[in-house]
PDB file of N, CA and C in Angstrom:
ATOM      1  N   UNK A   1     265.346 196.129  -3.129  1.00  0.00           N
ATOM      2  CA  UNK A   1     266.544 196.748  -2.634  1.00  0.00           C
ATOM      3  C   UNK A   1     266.297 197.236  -1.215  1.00  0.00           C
ATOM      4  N   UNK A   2     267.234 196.823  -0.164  1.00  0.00           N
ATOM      5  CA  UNK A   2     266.868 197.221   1.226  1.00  0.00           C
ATOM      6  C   UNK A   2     267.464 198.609   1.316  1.00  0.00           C
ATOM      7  N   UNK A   3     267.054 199.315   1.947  1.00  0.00           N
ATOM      8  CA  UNK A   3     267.805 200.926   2.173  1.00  0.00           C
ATOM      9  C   UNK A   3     268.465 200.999   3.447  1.00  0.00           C
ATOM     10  N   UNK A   4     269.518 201.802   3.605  1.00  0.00           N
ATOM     11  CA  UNK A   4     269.764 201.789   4.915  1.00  0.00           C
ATOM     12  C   UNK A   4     270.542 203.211   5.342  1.00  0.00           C
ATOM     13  N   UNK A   5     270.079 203.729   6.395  1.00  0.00           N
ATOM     14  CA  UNK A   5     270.337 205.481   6.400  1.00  0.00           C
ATOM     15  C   UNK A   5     271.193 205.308   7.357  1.00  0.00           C
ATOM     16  N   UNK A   6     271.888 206.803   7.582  1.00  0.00           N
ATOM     17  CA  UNK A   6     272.860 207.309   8.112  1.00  0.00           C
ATOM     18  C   UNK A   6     272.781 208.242   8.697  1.00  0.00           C
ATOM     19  N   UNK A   7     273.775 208.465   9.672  1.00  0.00           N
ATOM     20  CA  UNK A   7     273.496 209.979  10.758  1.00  0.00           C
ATOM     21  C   UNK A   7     274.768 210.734  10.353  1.00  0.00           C
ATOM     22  N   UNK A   8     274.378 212.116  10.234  1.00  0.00           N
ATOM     23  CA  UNK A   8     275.345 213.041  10.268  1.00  0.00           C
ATOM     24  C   UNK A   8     275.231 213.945  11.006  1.00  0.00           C
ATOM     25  N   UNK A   9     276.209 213.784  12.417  1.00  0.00           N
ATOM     26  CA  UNK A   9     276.218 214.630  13.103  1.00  0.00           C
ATOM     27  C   UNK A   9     276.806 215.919  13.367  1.00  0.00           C
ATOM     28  N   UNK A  10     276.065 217.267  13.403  1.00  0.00           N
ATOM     29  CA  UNK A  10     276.875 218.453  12.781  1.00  0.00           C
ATOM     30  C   UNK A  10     276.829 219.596  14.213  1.00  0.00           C
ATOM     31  N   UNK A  11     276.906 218.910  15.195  1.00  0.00           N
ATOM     32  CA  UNK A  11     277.497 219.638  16.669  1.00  0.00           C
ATOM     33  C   UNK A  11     278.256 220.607  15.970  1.00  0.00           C
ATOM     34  N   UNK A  12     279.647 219.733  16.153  1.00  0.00           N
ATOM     35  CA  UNK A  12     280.687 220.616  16.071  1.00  0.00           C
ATOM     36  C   UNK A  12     280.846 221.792  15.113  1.00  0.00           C
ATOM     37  N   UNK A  13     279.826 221.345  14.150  1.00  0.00           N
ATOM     38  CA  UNK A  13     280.603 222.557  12.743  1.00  0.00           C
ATOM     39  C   UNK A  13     278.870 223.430  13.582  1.00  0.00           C
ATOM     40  N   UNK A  14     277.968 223.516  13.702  1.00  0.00           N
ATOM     41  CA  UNK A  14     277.344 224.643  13.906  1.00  0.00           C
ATOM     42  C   UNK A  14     277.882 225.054  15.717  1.00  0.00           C
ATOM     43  N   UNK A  15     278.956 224.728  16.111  1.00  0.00           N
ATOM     44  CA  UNK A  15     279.150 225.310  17.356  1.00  0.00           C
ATOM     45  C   UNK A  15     280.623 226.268  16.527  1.00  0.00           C
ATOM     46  N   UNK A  16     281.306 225.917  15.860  1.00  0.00           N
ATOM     47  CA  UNK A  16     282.509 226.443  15.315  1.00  0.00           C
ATOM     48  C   UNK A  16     281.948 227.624  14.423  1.00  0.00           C
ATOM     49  N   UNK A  17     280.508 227.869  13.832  1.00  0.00           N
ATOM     50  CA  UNK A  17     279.544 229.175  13.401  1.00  0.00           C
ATOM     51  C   UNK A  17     279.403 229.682  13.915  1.00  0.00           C
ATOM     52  N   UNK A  18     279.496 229.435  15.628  1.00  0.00           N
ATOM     53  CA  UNK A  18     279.153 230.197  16.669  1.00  0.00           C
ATOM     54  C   UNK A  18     280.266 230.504  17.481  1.00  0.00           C
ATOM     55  N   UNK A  19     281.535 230.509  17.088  1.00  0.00           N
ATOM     56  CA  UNK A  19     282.737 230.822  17.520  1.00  0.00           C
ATOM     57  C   UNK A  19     282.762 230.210  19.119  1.00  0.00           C
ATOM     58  N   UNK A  20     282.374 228.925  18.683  1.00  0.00           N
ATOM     59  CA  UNK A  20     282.731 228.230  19.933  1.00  0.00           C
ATOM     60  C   UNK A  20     283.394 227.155  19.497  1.00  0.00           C
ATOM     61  N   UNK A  21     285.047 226.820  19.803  1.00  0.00           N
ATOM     62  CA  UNK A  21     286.044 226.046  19.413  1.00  0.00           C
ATOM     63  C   UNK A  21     286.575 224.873  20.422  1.00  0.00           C
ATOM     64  N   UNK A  22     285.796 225.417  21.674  1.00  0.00           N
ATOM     65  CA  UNK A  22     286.341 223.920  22.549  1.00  0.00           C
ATOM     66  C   UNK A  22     285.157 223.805  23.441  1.00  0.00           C
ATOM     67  N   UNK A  23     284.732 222.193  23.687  1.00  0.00           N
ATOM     68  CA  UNK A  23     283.854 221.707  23.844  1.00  0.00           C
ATOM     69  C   UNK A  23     283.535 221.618  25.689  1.00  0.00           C
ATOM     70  N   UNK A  24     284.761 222.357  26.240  1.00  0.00           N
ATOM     71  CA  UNK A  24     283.944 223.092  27.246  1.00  0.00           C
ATOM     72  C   UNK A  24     283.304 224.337  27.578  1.00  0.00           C
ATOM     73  N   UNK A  25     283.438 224.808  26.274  1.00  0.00           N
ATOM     74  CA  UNK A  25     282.323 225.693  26.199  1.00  0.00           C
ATOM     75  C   UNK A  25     280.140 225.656  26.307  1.00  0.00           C
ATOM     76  N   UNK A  26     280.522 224.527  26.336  1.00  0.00           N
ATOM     77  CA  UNK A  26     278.868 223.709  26.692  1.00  0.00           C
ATOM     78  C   UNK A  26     278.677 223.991  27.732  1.00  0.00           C
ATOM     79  N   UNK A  27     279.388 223.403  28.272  1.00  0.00           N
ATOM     80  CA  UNK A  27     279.467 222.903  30.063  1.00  0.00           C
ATOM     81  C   UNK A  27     278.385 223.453  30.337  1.00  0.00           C
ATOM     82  N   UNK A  28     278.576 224.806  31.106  1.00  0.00           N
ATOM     83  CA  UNK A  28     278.025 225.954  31.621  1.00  0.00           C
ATOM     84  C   UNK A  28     276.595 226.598  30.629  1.00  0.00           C
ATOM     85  N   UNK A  29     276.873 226.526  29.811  1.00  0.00           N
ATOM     86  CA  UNK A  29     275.466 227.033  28.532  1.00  0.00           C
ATOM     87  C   UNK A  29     274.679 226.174  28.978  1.00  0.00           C
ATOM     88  N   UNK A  30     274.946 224.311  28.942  1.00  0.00           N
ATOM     89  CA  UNK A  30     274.182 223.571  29.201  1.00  0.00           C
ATOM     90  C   UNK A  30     273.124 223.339  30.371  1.00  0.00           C
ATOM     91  N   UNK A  31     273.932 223.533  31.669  1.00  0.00           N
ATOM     92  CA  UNK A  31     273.572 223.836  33.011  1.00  0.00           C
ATOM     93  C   UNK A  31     272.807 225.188  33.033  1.00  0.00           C
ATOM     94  N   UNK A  32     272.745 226.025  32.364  1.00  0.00           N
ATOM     95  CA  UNK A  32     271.489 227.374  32.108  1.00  0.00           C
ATOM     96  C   UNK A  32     270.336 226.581  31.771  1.00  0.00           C
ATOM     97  N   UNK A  33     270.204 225.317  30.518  1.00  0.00           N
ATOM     98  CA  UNK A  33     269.234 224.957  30.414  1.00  0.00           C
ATOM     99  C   UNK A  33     268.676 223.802  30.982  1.00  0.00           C
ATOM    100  N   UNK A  34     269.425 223.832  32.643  1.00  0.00           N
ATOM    101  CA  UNK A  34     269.274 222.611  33.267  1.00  0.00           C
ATOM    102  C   UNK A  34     269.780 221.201  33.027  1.00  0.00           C
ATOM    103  N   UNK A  35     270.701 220.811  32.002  1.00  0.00           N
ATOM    104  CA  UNK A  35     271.082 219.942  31.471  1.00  0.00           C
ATOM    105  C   UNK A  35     272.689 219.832  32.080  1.00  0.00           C
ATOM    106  N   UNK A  36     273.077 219.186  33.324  1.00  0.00           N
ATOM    107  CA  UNK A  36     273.668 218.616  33.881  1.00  0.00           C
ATOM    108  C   UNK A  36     274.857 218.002  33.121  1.00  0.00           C
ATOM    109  N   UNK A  37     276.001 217.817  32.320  1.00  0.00           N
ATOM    110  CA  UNK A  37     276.204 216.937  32.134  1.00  0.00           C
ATOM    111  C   UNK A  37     278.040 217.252  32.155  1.00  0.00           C
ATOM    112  N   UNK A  38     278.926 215.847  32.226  1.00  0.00           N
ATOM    113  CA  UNK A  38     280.026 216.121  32.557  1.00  0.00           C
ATOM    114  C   UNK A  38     281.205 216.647  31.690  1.00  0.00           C
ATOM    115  N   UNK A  39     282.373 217.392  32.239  1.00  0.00           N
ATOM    116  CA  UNK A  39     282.998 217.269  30.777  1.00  0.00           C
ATOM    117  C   UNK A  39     283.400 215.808  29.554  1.00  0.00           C
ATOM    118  N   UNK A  40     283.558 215.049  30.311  1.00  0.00           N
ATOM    119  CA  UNK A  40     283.623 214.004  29.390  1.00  0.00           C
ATOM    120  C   UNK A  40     282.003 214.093  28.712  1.00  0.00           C
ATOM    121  N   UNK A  41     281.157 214.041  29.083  1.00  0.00           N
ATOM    122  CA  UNK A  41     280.080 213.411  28.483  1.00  0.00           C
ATOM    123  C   UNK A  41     279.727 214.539  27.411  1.00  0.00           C
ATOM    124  N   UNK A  42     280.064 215.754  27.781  1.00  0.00           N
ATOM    125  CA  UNK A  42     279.862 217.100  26.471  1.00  0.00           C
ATOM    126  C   UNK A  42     281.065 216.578  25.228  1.00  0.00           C
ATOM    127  N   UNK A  43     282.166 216.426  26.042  1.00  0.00           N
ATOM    128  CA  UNK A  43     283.253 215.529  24.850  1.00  0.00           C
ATOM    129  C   UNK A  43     282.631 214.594  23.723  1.00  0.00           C
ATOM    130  N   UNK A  44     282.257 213.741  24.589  1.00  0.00           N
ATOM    131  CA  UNK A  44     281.728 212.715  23.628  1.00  0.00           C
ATOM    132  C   UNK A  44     280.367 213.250  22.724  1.00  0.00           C
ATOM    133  N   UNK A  45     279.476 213.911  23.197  1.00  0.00           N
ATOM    134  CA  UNK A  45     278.811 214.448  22.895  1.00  0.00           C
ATOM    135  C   UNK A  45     279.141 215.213  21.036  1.00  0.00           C
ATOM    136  N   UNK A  46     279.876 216.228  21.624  1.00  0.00           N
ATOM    137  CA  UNK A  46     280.928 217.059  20.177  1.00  0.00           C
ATOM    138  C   UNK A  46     281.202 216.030  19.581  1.00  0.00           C
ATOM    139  N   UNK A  47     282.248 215.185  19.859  1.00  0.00           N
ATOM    140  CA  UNK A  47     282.851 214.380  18.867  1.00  0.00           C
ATOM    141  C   UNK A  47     282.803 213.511  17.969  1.00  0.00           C
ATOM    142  N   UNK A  48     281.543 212.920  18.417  1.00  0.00           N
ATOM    143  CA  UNK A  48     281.047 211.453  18.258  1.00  0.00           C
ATOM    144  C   UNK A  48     279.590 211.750  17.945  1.00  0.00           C
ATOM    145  N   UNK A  49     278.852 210.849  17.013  1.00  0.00           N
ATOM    146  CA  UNK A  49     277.330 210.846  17.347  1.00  0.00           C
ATOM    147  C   UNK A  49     276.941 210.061  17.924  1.00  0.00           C
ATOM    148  N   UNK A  50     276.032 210.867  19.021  1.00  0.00           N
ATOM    149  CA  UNK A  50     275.376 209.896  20.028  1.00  0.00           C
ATOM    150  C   UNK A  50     273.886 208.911  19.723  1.00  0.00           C
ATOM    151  N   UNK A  51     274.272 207.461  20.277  1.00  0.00           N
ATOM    152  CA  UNK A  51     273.381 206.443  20.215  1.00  0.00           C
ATOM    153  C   UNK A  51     272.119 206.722  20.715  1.00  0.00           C
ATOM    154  N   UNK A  52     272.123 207.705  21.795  1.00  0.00           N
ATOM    155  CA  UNK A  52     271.029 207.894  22.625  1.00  0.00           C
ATOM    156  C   UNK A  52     270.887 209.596  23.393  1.00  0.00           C
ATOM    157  N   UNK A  53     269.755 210.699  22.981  1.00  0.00           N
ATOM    158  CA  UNK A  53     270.247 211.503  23.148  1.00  0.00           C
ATOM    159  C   UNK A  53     269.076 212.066  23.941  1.00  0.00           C
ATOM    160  N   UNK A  54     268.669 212.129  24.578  1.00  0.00           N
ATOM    161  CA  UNK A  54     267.409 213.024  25.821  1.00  0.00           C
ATOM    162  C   UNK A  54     266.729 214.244  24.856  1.00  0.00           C
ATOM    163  N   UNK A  55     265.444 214.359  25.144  1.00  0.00           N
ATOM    164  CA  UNK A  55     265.290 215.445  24.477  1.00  0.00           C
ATOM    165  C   UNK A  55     265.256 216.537  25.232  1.00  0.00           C
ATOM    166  N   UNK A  56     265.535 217.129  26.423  1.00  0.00           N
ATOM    167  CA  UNK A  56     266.163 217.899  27.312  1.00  0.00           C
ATOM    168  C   UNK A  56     267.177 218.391  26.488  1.00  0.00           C
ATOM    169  N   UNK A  57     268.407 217.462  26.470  1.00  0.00           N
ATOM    170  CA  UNK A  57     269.800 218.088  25.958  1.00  0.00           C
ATOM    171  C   UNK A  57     269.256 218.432  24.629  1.00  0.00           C
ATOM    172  N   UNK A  58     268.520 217.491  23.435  1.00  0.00           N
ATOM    173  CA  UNK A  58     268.189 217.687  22.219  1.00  0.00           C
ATOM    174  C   UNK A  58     268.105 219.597  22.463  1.00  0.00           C
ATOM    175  N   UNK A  59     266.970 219.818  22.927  1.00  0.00           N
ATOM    176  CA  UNK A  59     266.532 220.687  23.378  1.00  0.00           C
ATOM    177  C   UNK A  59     267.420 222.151  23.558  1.00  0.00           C
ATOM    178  N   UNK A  60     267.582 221.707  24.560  1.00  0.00           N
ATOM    179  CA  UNK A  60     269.088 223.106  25.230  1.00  0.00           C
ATOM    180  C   UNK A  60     270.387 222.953  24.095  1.00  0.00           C
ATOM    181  N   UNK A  61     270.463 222.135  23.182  1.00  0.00           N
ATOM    182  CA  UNK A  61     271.464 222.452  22.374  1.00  0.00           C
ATOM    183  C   UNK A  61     270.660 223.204  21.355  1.00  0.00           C
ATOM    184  N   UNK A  62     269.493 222.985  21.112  1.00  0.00           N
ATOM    185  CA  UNK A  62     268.711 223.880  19.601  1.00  0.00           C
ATOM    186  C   UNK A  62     268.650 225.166  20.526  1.00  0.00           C
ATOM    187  N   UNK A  63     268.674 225.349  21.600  1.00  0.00           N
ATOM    188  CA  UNK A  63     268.081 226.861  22.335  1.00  0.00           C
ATOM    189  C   UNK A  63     270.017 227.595  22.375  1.00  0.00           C
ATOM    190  N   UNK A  64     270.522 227.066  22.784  1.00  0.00           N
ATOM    191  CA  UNK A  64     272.230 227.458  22.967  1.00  0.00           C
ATOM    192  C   UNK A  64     272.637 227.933  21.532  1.00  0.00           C
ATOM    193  N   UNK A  65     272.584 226.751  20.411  1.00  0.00           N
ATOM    194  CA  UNK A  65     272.826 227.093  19.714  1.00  0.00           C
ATOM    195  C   UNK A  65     272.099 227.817  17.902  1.00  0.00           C
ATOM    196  N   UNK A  66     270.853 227.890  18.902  1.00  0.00           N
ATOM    197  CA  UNK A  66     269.686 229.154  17.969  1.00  0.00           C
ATOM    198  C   UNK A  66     269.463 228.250  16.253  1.00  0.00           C
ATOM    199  N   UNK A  67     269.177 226.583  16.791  1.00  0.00           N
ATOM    200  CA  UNK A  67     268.812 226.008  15.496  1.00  0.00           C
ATOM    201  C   UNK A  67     267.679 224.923  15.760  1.00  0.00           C
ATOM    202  N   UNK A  68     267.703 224.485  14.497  1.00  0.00           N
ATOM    203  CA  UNK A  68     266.465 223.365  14.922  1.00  0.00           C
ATOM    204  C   UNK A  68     267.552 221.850  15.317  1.00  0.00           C
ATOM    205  N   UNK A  69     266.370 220.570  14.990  1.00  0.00           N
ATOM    206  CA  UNK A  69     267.227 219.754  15.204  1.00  0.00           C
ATOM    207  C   UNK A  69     267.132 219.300  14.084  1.00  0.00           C
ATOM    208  N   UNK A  70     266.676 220.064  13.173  1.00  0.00           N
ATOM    209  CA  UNK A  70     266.958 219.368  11.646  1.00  0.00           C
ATOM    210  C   UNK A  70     268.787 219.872  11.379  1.00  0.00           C
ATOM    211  N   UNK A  71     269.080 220.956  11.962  1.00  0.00           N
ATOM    212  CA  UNK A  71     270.610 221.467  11.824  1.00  0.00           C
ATOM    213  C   UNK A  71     271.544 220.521  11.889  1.00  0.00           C
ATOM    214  N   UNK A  72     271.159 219.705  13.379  1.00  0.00           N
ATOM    215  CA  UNK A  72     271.853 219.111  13.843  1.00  0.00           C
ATOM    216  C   UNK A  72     272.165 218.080  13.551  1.00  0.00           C
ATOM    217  N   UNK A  73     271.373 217.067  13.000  1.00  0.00           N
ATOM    218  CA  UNK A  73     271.071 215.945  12.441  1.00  0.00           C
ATOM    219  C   UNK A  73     270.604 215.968  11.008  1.00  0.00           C
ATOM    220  N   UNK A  74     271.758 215.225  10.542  1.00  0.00           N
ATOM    221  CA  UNK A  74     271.322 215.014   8.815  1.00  0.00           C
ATOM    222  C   UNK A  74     271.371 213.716   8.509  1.00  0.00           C
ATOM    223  N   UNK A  75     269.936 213.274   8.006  1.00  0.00           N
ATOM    224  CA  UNK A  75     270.198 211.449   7.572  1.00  0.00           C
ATOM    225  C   UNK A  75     270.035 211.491   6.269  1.00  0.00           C
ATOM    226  N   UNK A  76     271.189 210.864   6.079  1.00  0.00           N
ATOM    227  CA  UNK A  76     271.594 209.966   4.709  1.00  0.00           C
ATOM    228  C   UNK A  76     271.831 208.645   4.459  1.00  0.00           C
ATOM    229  N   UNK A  77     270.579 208.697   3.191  1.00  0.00           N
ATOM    230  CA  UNK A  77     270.021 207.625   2.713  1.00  0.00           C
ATOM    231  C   UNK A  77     271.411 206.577   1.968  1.00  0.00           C
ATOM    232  N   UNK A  78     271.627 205.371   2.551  1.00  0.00           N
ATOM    233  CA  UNK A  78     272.835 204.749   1.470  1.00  0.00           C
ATOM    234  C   UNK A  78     271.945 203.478   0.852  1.00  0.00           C
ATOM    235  N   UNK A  79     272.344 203.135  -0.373  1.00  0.00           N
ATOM    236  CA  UNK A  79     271.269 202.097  -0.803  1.00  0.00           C
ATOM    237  C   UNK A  79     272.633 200.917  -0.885  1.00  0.00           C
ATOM    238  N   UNK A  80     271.605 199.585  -0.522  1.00  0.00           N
ATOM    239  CA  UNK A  80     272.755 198.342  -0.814  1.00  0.00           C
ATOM    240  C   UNK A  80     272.229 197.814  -1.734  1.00  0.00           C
ATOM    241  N   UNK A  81     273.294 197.675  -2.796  1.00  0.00           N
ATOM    242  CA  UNK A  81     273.133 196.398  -3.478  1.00  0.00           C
ATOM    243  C   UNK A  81     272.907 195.308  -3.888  1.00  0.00           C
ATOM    244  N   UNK A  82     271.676 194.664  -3.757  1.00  0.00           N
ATOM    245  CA  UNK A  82     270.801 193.229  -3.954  1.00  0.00           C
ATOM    246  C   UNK A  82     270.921 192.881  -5.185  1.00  0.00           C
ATOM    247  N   UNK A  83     270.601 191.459  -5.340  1.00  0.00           N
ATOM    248  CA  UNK A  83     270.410 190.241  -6.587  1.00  0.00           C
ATOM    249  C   UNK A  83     269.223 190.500  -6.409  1.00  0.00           C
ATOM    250  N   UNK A  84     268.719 190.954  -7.980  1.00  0.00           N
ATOM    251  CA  UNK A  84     267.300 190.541  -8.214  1.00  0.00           C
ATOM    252  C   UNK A  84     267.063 189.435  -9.188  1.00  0.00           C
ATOM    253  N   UNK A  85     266.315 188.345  -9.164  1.00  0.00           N
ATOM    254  CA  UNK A  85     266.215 187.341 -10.104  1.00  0.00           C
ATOM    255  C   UNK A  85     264.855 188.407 -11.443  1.00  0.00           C
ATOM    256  N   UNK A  86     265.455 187.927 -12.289  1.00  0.00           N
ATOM    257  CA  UNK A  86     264.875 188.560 -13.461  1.00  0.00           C
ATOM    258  C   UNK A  86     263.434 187.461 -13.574  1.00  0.00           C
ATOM    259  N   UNK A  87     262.791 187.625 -14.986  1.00  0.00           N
ATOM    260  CA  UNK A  87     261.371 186.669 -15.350  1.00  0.00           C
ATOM    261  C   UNK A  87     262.300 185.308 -15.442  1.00  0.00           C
ATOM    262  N   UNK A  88     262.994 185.422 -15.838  1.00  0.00           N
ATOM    263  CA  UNK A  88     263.741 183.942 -16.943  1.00  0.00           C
ATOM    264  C   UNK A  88     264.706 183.283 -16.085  1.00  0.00           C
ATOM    265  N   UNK A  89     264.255 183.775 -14.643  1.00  0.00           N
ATOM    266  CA  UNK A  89     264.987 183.188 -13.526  1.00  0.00           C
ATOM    267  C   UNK A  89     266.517 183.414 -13.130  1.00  0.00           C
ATOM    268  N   UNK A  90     266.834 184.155 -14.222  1.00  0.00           N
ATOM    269  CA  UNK A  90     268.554 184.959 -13.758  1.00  0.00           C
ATOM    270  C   UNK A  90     268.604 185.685 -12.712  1.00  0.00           C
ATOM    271  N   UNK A  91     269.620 185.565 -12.391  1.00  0.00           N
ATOM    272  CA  UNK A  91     269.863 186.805 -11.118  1.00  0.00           C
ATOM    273  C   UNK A  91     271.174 187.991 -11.288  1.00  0.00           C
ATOM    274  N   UNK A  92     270.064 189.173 -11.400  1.00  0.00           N
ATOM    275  CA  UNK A  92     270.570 190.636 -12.204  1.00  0.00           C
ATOM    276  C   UNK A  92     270.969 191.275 -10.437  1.00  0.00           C
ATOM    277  N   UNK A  93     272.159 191.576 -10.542  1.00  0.00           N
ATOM    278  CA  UNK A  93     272.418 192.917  -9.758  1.00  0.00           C
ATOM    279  C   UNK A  93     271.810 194.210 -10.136  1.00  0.00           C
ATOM    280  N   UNK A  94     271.699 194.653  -8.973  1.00  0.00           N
ATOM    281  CA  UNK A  94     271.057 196.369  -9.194  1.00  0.00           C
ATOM    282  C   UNK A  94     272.115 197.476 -10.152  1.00  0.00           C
ATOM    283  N   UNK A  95     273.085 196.986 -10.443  1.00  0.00           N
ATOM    284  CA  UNK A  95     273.778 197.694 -11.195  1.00  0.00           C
ATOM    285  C   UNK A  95     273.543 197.113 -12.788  1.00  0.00           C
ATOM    286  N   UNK A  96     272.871 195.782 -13.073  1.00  0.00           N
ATOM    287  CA  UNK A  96     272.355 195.874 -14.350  1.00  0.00           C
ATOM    288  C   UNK A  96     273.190 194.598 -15.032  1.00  0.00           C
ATOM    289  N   UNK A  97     273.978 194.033 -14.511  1.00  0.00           N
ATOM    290  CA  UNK A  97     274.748 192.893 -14.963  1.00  0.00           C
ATOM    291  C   UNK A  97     274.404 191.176 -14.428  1.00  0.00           C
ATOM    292  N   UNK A  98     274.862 190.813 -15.584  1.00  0.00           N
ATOM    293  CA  UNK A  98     274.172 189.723 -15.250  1.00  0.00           C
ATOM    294  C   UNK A  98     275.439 188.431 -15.269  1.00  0.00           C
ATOM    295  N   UNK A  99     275.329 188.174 -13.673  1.00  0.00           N
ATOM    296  CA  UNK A  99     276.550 187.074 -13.462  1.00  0.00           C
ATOM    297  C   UNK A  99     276.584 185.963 -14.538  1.00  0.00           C
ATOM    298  N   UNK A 100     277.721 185.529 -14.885  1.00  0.00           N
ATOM    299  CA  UNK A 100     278.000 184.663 -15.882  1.00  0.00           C
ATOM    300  C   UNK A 100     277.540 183.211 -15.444  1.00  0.00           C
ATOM    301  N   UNK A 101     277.395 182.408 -16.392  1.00  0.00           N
ATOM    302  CA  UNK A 101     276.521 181.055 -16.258  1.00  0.00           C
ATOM    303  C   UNK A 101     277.529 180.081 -16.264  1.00  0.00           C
ATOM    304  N   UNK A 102     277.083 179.228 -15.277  1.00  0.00           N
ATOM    305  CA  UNK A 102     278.385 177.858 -15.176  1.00  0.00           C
ATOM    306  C   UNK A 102     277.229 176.820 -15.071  1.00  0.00           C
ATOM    307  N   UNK A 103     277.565 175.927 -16.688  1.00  0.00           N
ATOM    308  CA  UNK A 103     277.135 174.758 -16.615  1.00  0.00           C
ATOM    309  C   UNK A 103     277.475 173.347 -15.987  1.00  0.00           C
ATOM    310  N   UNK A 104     276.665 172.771 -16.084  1.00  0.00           N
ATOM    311  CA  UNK A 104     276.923 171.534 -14.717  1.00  0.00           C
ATOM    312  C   UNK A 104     276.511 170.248 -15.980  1.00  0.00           C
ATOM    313  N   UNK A 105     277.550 169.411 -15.578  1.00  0.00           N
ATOM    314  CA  UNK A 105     276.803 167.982 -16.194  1.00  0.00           C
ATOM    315  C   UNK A 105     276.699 167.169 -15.571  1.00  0.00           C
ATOM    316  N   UNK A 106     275.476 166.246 -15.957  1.00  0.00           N
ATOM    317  CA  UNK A 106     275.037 165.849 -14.782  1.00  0.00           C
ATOM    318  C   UNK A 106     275.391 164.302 -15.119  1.00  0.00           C
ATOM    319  N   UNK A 107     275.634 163.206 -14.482  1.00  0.00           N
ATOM    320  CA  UNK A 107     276.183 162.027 -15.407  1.00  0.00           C
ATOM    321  C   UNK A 107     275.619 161.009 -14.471  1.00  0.00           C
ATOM    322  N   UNK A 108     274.584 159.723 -14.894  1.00  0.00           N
ATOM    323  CA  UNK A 108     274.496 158.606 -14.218  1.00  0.00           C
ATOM    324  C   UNK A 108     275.042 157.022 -14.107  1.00  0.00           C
ATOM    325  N   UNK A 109     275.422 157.012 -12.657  1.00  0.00           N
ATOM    326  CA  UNK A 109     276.185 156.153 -12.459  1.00  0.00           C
ATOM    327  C   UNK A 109     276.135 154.887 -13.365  1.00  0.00           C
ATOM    328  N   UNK A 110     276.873 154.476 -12.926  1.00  0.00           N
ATOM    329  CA  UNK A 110     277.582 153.339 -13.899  1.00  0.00           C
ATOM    330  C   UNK A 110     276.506 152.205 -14.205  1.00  0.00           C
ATOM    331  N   UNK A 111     276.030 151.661 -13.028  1.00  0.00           N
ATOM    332  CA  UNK A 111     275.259 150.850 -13.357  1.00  0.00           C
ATOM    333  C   UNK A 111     273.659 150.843 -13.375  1.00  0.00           C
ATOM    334  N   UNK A 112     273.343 152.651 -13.776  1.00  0.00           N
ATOM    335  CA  UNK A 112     271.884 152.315 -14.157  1.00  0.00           C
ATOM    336  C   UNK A 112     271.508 152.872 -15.557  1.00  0.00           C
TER     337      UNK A 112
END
């Protein structure tokens, strides 16, 4: 079974603990910890989880907002669903069922 995880990004709800409700409220906090960045890019930042994140900003957001970055980031595990072939050569889904069997006949031509 292949695994495949997930990001949960929780900006917004530990900035809304901290009675901070709009996301130019960074701005300026951010720039205390040297972290430059624009209002759009704090936008996207809040809203969205980011693909790619500096550990600077990582950083000045755990110091701003008095957490780790385990707060911030929660991964969750989702499992997919694979065919496993059993001993007897069937192939069992991970949920335990076993696809139904379609026989084949096999017939030789006419003239051998």
């Amino acid at each position: 079974m292949m695994k495949r995880t997930g990001v949960e990004w929780n900006l917004r709800l530990l900035m809304a603990e901290r009675d901070m409700f709009q996301t130019t409220d960074l701005v300026p906090r951010l720039a205390e910890y040297g972290g430059h960045l624009s209002r759009e890019q704090v936008f996207r930042l809040v809203t969205q989880p980011p693909q790619r994140l500096s550990m600077d900003t990582l950083a000045a957001l755990c110091g701003i907002l008095d957490c780790s970055p385990a707060d911030l980031i929660t991964v969750k595990e989702a499992r997919r669903h694979v065919a496993k072939p059993t001993a007897s050569g069937e192939t069992v889904s991970s949920t335990g069922a076993v696809p139904p069997v379609r026989r084949v006949r096999v017939r030789r031509p006419d003239g051998l």
